[in-house]
Protein backbone atom coordinates (compact mmCIF):
# COMPACT_ATOMS: atom_id res chain seq x y z
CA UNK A 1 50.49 110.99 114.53
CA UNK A 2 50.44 108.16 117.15
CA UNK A 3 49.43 105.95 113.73
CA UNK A 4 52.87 106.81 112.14
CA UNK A 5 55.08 106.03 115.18
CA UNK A 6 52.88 102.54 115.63
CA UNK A 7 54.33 101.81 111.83
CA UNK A 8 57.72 103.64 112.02
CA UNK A 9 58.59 102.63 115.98
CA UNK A 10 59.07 98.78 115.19
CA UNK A 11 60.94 99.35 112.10
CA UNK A 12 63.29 101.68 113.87
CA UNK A 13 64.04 99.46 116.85
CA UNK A 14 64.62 96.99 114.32
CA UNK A 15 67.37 99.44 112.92
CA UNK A 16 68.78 99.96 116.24
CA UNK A 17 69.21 96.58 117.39
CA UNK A 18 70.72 95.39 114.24
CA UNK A 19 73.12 97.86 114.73
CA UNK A 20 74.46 97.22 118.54
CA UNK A 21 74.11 93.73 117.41
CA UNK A 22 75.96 93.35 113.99
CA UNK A 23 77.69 96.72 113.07
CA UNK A 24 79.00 97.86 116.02
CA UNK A 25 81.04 94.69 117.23
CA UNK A 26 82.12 94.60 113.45
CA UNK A 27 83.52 97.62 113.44
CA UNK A 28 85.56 97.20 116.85
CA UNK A 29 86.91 93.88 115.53
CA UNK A 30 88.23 95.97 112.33
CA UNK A 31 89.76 98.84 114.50
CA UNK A 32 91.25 95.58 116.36
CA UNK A 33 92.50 93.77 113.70
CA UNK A 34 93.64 97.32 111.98
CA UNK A 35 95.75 98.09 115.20
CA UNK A 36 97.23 94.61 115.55
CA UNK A 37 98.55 94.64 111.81
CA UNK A 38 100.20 97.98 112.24
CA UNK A 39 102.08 97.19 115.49
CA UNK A 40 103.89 94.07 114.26
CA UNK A 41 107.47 94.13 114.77
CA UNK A 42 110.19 91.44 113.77
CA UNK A 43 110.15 88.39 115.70
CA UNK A 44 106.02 87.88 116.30
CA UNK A 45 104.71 84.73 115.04
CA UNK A 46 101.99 84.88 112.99
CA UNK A 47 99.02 83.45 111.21
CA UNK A 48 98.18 84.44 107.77
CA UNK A 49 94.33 84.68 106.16
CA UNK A 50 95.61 81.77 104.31
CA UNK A 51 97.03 79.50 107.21
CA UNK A 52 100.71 80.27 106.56
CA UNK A 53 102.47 79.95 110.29
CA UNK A 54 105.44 81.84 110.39
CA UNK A 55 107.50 84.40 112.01
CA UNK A 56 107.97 88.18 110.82
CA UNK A 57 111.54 88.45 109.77
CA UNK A 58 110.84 92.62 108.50
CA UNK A 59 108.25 94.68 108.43
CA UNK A 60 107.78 97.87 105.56
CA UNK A 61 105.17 100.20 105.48
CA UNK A 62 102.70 97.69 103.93
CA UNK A 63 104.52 94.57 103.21
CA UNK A 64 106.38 92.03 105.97
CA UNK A 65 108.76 89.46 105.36
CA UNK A 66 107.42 85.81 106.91
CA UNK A 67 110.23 83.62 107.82
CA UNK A 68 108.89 80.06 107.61
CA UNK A 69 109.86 76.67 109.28
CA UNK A 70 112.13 75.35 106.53
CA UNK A 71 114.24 78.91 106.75
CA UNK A 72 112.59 80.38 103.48
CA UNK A 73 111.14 83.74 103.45
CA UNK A 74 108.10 85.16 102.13
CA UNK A 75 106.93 88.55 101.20
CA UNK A 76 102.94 89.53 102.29
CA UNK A 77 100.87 92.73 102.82
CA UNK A 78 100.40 93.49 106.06
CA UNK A 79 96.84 92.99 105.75
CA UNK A 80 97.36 89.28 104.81
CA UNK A 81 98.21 88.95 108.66
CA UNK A 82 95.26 87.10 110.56
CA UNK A 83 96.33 86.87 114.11
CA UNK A 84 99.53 87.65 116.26
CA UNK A 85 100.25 84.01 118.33
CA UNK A 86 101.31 84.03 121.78
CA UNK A 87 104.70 83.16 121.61
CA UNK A 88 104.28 81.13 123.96
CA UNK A 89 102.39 78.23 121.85
């Protein structure tokens, strides 16, 4: 018996490191990012996955309209969003 744990024990604390290390945070910045992109409203400036800076002009129930600096507006997914900005920057 005390052979097996000797062969199992490292492999397992291997499994649970990895996991407070790597999956866990993961998974908080997805509930993060999740929560963020279903509480915009109009009038947050935002950052796309693609770099687009703009700010929402409407907001459906999984699309936004991005009004951009030269007045045109663009239609994403929600999930396109990257970050809210302060709008203070």
């Amino acid at each position: 018996m005390e052979g097996l744990l000797g062969t199992v024990g490292p492999i397992l604390l291997m499994f649970v490191l990895f996991y407070f290390l790597l999956i866990r945070p993961q998974q908080k910045r997805q509930k993060a990012v999740a929560n963020m992109q279903s509480n915009l409203q109009k009038g947050d400036k935002v950052v796309t996955i693609g770099g687009l800076h703009g700010i929402v002009d409407a907001v459906d129930e999984g699309k936004i309209v991005i009004k951009c600096g030269d007045g045109s507006r663009l239609t994403y997914d929600k999930s396109a969003v990257r970050e809210v900005v302060d709008s203070q920057n």
